[in-house]
C-alpha atoms as a PDB file:
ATOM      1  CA  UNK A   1       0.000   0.000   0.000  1.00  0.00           C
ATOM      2  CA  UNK A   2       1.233   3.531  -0.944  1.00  0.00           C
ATOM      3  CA  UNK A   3      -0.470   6.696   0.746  1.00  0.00           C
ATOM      4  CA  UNK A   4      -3.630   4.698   1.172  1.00  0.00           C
ATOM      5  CA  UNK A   5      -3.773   3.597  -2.240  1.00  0.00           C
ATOM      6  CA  UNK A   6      -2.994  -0.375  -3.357  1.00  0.00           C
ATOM      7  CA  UNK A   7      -0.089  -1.091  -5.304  1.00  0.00           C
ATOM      8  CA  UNK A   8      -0.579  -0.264  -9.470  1.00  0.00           C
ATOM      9  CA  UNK A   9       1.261  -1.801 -11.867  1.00  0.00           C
ATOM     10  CA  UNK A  10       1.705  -2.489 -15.651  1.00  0.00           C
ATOM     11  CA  UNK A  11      -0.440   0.745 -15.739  1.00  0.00           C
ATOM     12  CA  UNK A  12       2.602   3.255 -16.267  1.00  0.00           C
ATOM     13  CA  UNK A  13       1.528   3.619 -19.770  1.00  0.00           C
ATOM     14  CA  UNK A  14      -2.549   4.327 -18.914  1.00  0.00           C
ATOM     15  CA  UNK A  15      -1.498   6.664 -16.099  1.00  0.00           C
ATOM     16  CA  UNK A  16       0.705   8.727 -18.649  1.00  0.00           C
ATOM     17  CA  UNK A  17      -1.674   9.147 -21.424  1.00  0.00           C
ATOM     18  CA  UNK A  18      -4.346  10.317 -18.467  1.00  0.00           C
ATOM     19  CA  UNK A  19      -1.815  13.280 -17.541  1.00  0.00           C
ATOM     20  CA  UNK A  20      -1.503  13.729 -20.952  1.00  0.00           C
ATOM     21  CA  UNK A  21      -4.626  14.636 -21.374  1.00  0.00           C
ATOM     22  CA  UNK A  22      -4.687  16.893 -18.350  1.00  0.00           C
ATOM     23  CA  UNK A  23      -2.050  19.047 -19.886  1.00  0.00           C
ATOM     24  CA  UNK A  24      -4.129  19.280 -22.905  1.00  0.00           C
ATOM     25  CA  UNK A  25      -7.068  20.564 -20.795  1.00  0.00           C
ATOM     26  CA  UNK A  26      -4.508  22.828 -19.197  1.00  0.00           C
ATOM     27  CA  UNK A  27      -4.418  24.309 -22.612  1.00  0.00           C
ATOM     28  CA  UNK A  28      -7.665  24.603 -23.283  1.00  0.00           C
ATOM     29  CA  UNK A  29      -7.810  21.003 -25.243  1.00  0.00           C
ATOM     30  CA  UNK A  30     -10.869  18.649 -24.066  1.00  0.00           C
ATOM     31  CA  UNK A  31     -10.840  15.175 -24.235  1.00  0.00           C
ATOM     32  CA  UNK A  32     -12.366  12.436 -23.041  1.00  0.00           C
ATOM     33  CA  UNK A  33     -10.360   9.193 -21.904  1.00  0.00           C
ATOM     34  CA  UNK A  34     -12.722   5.761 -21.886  1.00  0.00           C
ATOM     35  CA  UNK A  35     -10.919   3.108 -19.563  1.00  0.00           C
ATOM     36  CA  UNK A  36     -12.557  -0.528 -20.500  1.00  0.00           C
ATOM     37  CA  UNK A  37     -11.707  -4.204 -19.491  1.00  0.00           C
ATOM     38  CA  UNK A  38     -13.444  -7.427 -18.134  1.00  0.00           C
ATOM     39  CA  UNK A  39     -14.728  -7.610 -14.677  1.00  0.00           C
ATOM     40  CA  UNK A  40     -11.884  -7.018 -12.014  1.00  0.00           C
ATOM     41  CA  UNK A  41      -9.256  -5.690 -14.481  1.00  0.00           C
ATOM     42  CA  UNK A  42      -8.304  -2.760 -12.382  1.00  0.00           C
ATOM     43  CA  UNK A  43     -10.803  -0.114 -14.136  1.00  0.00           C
ATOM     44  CA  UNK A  44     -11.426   1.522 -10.365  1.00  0.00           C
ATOM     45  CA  UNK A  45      -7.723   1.386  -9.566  1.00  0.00           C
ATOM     46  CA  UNK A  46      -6.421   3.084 -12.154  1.00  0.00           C
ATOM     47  CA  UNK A  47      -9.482   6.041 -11.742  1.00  0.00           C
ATOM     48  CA  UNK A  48      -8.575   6.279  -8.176  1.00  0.00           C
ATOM     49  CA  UNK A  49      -4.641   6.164  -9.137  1.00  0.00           C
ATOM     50  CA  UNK A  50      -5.062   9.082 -11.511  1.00  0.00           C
ATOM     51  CA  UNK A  51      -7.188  10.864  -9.283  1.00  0.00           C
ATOM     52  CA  UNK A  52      -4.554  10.810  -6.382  1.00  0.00           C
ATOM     53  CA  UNK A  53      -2.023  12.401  -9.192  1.00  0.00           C
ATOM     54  CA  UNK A  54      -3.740  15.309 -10.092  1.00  0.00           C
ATOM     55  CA  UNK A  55      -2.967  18.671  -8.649  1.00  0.00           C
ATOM     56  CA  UNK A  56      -4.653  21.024  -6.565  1.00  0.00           C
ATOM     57  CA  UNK A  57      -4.654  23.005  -9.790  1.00  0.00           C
ATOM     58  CA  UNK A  58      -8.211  21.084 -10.960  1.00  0.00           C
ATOM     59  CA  UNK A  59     -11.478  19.893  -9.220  1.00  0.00           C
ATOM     60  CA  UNK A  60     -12.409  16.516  -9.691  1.00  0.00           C
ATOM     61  CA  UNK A  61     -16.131  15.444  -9.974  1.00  0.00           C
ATOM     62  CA  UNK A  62     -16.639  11.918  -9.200  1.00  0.00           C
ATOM     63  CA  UNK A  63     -20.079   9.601  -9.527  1.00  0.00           C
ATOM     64  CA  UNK A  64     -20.337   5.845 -10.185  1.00  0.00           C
ATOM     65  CA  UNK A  65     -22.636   3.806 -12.037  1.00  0.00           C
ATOM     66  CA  UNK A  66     -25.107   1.271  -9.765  1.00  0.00           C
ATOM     67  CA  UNK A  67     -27.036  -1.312 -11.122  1.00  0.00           C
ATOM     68  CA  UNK A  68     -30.176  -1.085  -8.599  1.00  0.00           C
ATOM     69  CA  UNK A  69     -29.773   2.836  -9.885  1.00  0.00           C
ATOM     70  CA  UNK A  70     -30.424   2.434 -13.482  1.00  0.00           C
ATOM     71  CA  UNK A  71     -33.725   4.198 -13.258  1.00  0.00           C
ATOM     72  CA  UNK A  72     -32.809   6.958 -11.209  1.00  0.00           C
ATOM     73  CA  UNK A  73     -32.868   9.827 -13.690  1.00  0.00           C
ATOM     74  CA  UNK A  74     -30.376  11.825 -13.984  1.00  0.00           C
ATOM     75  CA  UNK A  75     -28.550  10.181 -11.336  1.00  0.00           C
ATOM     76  CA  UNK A  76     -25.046   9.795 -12.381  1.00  0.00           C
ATOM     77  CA  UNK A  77     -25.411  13.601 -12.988  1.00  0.00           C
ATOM     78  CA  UNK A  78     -26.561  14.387  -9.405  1.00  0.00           C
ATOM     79  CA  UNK A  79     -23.931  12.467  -7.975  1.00  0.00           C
ATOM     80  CA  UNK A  80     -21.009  14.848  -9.957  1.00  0.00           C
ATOM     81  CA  UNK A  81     -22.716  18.474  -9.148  1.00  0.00           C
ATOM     82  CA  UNK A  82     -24.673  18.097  -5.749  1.00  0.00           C
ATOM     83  CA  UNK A  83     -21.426  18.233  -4.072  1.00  0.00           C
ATOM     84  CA  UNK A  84     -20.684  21.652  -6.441  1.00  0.00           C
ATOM     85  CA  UNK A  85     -24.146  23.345  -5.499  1.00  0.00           C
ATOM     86  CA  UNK A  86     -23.674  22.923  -1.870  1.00  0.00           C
ATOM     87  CA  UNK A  87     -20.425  24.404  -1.922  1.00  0.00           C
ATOM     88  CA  UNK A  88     -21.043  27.524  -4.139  1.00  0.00           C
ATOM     89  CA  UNK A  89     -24.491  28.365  -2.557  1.00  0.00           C
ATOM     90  CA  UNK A  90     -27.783  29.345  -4.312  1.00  0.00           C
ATOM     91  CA  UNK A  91     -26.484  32.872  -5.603  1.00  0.00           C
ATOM     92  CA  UNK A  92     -22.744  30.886  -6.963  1.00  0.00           C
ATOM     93  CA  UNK A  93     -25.505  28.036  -8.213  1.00  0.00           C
ATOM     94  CA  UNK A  94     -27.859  30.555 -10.363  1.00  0.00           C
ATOM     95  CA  UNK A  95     -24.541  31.941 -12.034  1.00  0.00           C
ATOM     96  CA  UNK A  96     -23.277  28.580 -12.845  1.00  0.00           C
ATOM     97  CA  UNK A  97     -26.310  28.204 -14.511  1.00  0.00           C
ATOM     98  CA  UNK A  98     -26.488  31.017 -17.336  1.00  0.00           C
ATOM     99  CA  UNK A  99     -25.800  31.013 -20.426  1.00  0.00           C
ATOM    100  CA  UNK A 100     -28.584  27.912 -21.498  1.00  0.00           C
ATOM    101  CA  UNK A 101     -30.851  29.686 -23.858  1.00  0.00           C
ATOM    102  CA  UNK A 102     -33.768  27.042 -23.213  1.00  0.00           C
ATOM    103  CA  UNK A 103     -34.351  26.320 -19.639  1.00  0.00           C
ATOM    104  CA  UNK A 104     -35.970  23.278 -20.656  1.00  0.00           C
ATOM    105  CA  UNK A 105     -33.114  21.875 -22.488  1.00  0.00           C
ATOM    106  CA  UNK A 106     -32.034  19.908 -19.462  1.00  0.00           C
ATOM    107  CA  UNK A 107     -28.779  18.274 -21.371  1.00  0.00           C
ATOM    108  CA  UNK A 108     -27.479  21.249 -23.363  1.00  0.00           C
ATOM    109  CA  UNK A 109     -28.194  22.977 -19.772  1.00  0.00           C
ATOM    110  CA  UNK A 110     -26.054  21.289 -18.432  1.00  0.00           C
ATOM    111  CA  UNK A 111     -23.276  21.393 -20.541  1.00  0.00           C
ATOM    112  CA  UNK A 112     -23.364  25.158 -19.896  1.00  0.00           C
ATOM    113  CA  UNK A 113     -23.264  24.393 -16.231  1.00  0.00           C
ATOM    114  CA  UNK A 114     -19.926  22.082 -17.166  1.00  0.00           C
ATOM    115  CA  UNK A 115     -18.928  24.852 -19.294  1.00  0.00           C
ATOM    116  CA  UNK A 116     -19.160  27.447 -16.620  1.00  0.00           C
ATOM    117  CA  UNK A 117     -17.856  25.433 -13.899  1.00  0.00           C
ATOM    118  CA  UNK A 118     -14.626  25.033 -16.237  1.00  0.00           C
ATOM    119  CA  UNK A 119     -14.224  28.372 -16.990  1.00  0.00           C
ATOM    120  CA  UNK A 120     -13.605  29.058 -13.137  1.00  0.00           C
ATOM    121  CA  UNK A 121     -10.874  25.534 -12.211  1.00  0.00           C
ATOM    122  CA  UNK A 122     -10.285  22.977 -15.043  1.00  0.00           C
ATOM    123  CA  UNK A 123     -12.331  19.850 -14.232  1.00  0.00           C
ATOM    124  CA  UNK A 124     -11.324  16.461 -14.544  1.00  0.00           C
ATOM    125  CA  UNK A 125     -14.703  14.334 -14.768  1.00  0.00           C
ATOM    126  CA  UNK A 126     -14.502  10.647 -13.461  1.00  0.00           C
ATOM    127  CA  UNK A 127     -17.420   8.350 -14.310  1.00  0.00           C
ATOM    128  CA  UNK A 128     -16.864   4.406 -13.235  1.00  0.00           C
ATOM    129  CA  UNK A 129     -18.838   1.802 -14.042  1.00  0.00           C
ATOM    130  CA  UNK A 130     -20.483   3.896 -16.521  1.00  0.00           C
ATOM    131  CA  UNK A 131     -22.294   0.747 -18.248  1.00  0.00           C
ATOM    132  CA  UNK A 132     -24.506   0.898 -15.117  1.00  0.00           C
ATOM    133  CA  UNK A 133     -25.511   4.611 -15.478  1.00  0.00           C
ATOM    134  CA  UNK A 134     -28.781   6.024 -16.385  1.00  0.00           C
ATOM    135  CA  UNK A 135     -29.907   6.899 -19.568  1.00  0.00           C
ATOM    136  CA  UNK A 136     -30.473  10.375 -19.409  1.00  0.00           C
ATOM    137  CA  UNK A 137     -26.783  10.917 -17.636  1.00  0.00           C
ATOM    138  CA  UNK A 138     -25.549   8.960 -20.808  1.00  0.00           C
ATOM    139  CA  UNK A 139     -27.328  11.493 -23.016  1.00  0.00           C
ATOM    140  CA  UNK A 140     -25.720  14.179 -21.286  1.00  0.00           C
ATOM    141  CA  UNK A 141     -22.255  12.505 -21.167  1.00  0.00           C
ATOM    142  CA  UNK A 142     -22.586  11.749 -24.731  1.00  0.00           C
ATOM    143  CA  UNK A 143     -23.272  15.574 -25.357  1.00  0.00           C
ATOM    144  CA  UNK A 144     -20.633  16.838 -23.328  1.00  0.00           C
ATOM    145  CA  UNK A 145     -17.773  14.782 -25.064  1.00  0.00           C
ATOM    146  CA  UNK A 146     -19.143  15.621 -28.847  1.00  0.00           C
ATOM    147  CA  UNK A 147     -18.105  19.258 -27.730  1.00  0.00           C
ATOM    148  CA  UNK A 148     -14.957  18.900 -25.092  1.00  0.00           C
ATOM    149  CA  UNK A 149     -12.553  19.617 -27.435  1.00  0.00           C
ATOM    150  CA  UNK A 150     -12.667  23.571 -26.616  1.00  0.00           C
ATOM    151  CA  UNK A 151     -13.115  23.435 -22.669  1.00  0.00           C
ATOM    152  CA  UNK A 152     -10.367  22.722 -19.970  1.00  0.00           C
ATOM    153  CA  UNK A 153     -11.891  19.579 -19.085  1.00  0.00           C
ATOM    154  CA  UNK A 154     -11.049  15.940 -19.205  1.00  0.00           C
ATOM    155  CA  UNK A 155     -13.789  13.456 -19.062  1.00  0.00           C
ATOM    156  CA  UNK A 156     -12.818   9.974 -17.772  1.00  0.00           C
ATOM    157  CA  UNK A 157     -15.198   6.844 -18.403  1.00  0.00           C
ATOM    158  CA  UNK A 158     -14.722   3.656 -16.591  1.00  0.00           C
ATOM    159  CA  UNK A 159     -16.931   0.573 -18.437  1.00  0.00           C
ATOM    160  CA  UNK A 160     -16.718  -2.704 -18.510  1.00  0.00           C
ATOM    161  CA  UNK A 161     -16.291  -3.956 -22.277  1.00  0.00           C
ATOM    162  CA  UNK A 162     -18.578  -6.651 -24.137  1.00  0.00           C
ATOM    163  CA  UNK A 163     -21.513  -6.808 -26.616  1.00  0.00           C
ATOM    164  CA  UNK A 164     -23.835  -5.711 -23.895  1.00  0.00           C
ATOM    165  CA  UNK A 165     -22.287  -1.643 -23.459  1.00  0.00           C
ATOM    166  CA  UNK A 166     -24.609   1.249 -23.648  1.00  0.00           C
ATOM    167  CA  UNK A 167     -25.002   2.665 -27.195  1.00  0.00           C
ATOM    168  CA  UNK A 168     -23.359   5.466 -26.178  1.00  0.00           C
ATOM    169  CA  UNK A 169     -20.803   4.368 -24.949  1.00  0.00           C
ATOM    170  CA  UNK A 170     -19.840   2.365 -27.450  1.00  0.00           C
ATOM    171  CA  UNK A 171     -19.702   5.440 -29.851  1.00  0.00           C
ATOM    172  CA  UNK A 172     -17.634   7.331 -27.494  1.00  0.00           C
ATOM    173  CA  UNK A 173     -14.248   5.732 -29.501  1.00  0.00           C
ATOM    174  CA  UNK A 174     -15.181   7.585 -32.856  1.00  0.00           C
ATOM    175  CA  UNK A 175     -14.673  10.731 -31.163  1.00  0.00           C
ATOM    176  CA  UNK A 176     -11.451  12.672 -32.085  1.00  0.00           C
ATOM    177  CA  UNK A 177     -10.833  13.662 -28.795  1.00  0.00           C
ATOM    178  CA  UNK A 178     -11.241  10.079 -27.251  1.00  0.00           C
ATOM    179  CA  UNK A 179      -8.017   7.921 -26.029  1.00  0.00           C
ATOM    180  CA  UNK A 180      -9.265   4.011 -25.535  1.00  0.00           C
ATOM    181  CA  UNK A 181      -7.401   2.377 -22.793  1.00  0.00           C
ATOM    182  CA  UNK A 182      -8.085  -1.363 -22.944  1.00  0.00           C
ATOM    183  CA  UNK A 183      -6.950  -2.770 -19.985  1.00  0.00           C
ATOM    184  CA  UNK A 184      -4.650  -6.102 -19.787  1.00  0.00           C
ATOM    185  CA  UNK A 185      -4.351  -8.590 -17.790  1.00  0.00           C
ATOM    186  CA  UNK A 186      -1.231  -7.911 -15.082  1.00  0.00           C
ATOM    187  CA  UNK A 187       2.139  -9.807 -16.647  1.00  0.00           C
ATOM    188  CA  UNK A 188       3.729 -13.100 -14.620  1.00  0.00           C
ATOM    189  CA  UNK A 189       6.408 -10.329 -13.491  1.00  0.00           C
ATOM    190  CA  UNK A 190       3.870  -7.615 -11.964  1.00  0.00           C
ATOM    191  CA  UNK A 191       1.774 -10.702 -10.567  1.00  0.00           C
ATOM    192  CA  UNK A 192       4.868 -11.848  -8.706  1.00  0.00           C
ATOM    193  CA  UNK A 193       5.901  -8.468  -7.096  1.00  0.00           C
ATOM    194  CA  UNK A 194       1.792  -8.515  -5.650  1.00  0.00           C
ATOM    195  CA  UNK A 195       2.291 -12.100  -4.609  1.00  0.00           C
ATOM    196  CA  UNK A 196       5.526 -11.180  -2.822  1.00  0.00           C
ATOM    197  CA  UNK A 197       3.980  -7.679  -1.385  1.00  0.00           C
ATOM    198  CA  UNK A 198       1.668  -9.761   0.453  1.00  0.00           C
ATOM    199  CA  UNK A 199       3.357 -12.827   1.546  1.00  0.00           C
ATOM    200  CA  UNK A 200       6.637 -12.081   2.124  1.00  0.00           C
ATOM    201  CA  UNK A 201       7.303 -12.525   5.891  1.00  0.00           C
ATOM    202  CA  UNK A 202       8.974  -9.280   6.238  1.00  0.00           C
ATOM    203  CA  UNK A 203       5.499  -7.416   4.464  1.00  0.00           C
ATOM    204  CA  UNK A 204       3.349  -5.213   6.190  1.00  0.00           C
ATOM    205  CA  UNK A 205       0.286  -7.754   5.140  1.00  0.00           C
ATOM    206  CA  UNK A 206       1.836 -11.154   6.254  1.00  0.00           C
ATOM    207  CA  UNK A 207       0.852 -11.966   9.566  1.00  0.00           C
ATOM    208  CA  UNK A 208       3.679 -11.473  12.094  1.00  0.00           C
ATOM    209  CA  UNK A 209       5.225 -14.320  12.857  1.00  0.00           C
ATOM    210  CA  UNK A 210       5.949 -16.180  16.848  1.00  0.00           C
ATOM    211  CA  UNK A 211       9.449 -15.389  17.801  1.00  0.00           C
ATOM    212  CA  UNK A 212       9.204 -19.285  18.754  1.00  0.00           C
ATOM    213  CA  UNK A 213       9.285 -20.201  15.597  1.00  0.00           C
ATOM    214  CA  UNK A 214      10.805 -20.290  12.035  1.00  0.00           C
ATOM    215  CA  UNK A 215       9.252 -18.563   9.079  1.00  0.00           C
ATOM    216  CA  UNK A 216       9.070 -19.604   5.831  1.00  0.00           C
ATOM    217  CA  UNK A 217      11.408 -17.530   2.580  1.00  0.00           C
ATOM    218  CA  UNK A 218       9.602 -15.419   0.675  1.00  0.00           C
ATOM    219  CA  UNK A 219       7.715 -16.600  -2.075  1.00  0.00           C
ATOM    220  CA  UNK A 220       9.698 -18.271  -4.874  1.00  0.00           C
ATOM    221  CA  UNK A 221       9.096 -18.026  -8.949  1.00  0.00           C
ATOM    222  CA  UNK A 222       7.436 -21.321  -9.540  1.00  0.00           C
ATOM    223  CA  UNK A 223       4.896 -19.940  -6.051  1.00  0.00           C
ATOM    224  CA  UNK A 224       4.281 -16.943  -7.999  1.00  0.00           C
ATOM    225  CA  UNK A 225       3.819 -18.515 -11.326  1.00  0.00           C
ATOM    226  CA  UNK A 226       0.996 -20.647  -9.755  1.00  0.00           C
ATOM    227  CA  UNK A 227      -0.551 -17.643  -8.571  1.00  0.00           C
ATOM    228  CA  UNK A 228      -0.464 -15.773 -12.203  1.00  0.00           C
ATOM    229  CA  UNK A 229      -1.685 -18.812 -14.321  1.00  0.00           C
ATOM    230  CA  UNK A 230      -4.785 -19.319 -11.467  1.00  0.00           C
ATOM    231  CA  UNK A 231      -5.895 -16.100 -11.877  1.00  0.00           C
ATOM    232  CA  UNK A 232      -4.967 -15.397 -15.377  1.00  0.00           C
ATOM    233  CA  UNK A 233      -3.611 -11.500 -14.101  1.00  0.00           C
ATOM    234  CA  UNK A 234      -6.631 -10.777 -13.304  1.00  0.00           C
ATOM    235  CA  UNK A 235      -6.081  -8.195 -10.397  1.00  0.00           C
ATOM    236  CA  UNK A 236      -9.482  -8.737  -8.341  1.00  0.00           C
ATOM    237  CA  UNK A 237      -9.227 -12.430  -8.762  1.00  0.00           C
ATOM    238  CA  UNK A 238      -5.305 -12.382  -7.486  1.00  0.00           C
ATOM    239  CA  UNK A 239      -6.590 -10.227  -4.430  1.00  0.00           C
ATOM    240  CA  UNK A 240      -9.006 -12.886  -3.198  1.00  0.00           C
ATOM    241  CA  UNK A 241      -6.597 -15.896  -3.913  1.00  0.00           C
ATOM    242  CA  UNK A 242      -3.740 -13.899  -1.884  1.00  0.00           C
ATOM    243  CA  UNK A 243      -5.926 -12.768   0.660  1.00  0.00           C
ATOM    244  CA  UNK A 244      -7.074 -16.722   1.140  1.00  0.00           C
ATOM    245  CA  UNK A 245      -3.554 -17.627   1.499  1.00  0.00           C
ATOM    246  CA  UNK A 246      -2.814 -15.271   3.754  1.00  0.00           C
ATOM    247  CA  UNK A 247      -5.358 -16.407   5.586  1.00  0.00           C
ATOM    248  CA  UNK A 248      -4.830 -20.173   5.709  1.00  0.00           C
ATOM    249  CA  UNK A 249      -0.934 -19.586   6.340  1.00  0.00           C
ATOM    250  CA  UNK A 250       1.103 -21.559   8.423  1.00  0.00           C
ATOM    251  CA  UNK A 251       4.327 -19.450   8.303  1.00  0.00           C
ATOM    252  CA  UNK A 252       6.384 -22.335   9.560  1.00  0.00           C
ATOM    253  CA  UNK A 253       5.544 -24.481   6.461  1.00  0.00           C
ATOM    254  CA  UNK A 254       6.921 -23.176   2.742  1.00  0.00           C
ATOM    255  CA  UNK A 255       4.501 -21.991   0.290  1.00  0.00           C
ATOM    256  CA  UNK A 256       4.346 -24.063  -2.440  1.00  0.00           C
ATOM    257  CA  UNK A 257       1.986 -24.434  -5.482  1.00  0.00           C
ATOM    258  CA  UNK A 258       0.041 -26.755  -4.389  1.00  0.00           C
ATOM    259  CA  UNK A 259      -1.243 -24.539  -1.887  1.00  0.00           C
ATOM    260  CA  UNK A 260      -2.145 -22.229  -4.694  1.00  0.00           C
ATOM    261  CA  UNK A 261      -4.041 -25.203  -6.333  1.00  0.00           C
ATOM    262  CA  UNK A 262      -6.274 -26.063  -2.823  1.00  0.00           C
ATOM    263  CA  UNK A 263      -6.534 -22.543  -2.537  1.00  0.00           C
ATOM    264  CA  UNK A 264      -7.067 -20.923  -5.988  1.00  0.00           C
ATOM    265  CA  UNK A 265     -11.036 -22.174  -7.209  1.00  0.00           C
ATOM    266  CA  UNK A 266     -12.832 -21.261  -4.109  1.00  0.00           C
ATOM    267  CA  UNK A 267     -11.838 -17.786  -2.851  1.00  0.00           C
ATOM    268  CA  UNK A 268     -11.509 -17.345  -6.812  1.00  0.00           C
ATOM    269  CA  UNK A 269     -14.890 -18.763  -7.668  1.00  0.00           C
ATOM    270  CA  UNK A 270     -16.879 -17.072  -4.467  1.00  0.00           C
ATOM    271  CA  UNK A 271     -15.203 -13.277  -5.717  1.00  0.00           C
ATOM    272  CA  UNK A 272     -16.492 -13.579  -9.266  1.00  0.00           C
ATOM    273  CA  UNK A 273     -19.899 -14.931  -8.287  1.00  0.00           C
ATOM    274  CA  UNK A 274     -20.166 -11.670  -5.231  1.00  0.00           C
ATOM    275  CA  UNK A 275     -18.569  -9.410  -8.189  1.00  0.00           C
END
């Protein structure tokens, strides 16, 4: 764990092309950056990574799809400006507000609202698990990042990719000012720094061991190996197999990948059915 935050790797490249794109909003250069993977891929870790990188120099509005949400109207968009109005006040609010020529145009409304807000701190907008978001907060999204290009605001989409995505979002890659980061799977070498991270004897997340007794070494390639090609990379799926070793551990007795193999299908199987 660093600063609160777990561990990210194999993400150096994602991470870049998200500041990137905050130095283009800097300049006055919108864009929108759509983060998409499988289930457990590390979509939420890499939002919460870049938002602990960016300066006090932008304001970050965050919401998050839900699934029992889906017909809440408008609710993704409540989630990213409630916190805004009750900060600035009604008088602040109203001013926010102008410049929408038809006060019944709730989504190009709003986009003077986004516009507005902008033109006072650039904005980084994070959306995650945006496959899950309402439709009427999808319209607006959609109508936002057709006409980012000239505001100071970067507008970051976290959905989970297959057949079954929004319409929307789907379309959101023909967009000039959209970067596509397809998330991969974590490589055997990333997989074995976690593995060690957590089960080493001397890591902060390996239970201390008795004085009384001897520990076992750290764990070794072929350990670690057993732990990548169980969970295929997957980060989530890693998590709950190391956190069920860690669990079961006897730190007098060496890890070995056997272990991994009693261990692997059931914490495995029980986090992707509760995901």
């Amino acid at each position: 764990m660093h600063d609160g935050l777990p561990l990210i790797l194999d993400r150096d490249a994602e991470l870049a092309a998200v500041s990137d794109a905050s130095r283009g909003a800097a300049g006055g250069d919108g864009s929108v950056v759509l983060v998409t993977g499988p289930d457990g891929i590390g979509k939420t870790a890499l939002m919460r990574a870049a938002r602990a990188g960016t300066g006090t120099a932008v304001r970050v509005l965050t919401a998050r799809g839900m699934a029992l949400e889906q017909d809440f109207s408008f609710g993704i968009v409540r989630q990213l400006f409630e916190p805004v109005r009750a900060a600035v006040g009604p008088g602040g609010w109203d001013e926010l507000l102008d410049g929408g020529s038809d006060p019944h145009a709730a989504t190009h409304g709003l986009y003077w609202l986004t516009a507005n807000l902008a033109a006072r701190q650039q904005l980084l907008i994070m959306v995650d698990d945006a496959h899950w978001a309402d439709a009427p907060s999808l319209r607006w999204l959609s109508h936002l990042a057709a006409r980012i290009e000239d505001l100071p605001v970067v507008l970051m989409v976290a959905a989970r990719s297959g057949p079954d995505l929004p319409e929307v979002i789907d379309e959101l890659p023909d967009l000039p000012s959209c970067t596509v980061l397809a998330l991969r799977p974590l490589s055997a070498e990333a997989t074995a720094t976690l593995v060690r991270a957590h089960l080493s004897p001397a890591s902060d997340d390996a239970p201390a061991p008795d004085d009384t007794r001897e520990t076992s070494e750290e764990p070794d390639d072929e350990f670690c190996a057993a732990c990548h090609g169980a969970t295929g990379g997957n980060p989530f799926l890693l998590q709950a197999l190391l956190v069920a070793l860690r669990e079961a551990r006897d730190t007098t007795v060496p890890l070995t990948p056997a272990m991994v193999t009693a261990a692997g299908p059931r914490p495995v199987a029980t986090a992707a059915a509760r995901r």
